[in-house]
Protein backbone atom coordinates (compact mmCIF):
# COMPACT_ATOMS: atom_id res chain seq x y z
CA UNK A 1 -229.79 -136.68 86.80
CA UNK A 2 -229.88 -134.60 89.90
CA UNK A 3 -229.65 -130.74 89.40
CA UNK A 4 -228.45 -129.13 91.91
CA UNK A 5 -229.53 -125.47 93.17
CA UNK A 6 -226.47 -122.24 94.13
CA UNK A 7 -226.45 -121.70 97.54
CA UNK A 8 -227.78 -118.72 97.99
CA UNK A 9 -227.02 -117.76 101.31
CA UNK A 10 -223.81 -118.83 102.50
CA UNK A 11 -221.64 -118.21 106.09
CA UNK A 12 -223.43 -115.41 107.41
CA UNK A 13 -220.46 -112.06 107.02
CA UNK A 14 -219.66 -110.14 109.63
CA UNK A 15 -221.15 -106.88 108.58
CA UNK A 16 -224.63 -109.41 108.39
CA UNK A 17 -224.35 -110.56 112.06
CA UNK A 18 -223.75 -106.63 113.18
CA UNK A 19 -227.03 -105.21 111.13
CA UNK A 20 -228.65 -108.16 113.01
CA UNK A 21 -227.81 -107.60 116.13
CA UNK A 22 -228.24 -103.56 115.91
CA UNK A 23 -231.93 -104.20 114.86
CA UNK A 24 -232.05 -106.88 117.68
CA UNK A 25 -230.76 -104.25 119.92
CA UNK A 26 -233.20 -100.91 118.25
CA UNK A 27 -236.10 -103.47 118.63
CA UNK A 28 -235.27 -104.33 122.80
CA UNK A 29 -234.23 -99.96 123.36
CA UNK A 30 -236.56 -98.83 126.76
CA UNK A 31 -238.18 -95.89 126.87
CA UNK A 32 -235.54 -93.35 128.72
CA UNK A 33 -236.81 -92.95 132.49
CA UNK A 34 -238.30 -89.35 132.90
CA UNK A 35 -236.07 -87.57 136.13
CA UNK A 36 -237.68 -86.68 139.45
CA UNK A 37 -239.37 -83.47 139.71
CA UNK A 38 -236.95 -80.96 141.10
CA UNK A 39 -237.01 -80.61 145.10
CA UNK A 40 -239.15 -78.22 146.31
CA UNK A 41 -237.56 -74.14 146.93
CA UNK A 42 -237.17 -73.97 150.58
CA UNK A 43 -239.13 -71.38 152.32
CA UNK A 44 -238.10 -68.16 153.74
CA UNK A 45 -238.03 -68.16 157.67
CA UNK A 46 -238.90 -66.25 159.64
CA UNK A 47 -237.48 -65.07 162.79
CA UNK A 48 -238.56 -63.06 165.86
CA UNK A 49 -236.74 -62.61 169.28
CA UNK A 50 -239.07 -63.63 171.80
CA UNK A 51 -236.59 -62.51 175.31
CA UNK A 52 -236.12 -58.78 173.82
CA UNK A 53 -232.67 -59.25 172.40
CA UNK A 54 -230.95 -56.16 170.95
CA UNK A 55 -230.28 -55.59 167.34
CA UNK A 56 -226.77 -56.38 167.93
CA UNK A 57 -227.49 -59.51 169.56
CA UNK A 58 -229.87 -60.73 167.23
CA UNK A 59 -227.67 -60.23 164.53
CA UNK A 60 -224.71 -62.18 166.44
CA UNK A 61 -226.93 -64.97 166.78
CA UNK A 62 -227.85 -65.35 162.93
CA UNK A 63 -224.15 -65.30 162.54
CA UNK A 64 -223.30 -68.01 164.70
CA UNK A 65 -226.21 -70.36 163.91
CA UNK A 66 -225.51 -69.60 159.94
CA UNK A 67 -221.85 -70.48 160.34
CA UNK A 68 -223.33 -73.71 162.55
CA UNK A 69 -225.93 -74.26 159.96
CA UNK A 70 -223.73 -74.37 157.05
CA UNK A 71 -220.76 -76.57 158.82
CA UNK A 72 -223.01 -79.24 159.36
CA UNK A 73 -225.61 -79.18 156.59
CA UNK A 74 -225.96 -81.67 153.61
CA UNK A 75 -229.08 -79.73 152.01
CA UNK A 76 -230.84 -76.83 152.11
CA UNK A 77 -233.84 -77.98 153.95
CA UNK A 78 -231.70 -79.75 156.69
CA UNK A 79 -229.56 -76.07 156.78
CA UNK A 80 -233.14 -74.63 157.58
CA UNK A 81 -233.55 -77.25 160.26
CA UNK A 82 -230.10 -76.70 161.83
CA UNK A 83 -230.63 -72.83 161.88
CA UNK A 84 -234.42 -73.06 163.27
CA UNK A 85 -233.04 -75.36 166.27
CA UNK A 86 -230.12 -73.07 167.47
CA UNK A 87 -232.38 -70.04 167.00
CA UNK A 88 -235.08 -71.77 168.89
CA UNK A 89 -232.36 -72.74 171.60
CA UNK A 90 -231.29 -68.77 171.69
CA UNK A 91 -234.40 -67.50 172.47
CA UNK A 92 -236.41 -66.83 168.79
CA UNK A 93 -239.33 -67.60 167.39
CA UNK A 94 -239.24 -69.25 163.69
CA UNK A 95 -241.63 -69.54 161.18
């Protein structure tokens, strides 16, 4: 006589094959990247005429080498760049 056994674990349900794959997925999760530090603060310049240029000149100059500056800038530390050069090309000092 052959006795036979109840299947115990049948077609595997749906709701079986998600909890399996959920702690597939838990068990493969990575670590979350940390961000970049943030850039640095850009530094104050400093600016000096160097050919004796009047108050009202100097301040014309900022002017037209901020609105230069900020036309063609894509960052703050290429704005500084941009402003230092046509300052430098005016006749200033920057620091």
């Amino acid at each position: 006589m052959r006795t036979t056994l109840p299947r115990l674990v049948s077609t595997p349900s749906a709701a079986t094959v998600l909890v399996a794959v959920l702690l597939g997925l838990a068990a493969c999760e990575q670590p979350a990247p940390t961000p970049p530090p943030p850039p640095p603060t850009p530094r104050a310049l400093t600016i000096y005429p160097q050919r004796r240029q009047s108050q009202a000149q100097q301040n014309k100059d900022k002017g037209e080498c901020n609105t230069t500056a900020s036309a063609t800038a894509t960052s703050s530390e290429t704005w500084a760049h941009i402003f230092a050069a046509c300052m430098s090309g005016r006749g200033y000092g920057v620091q």
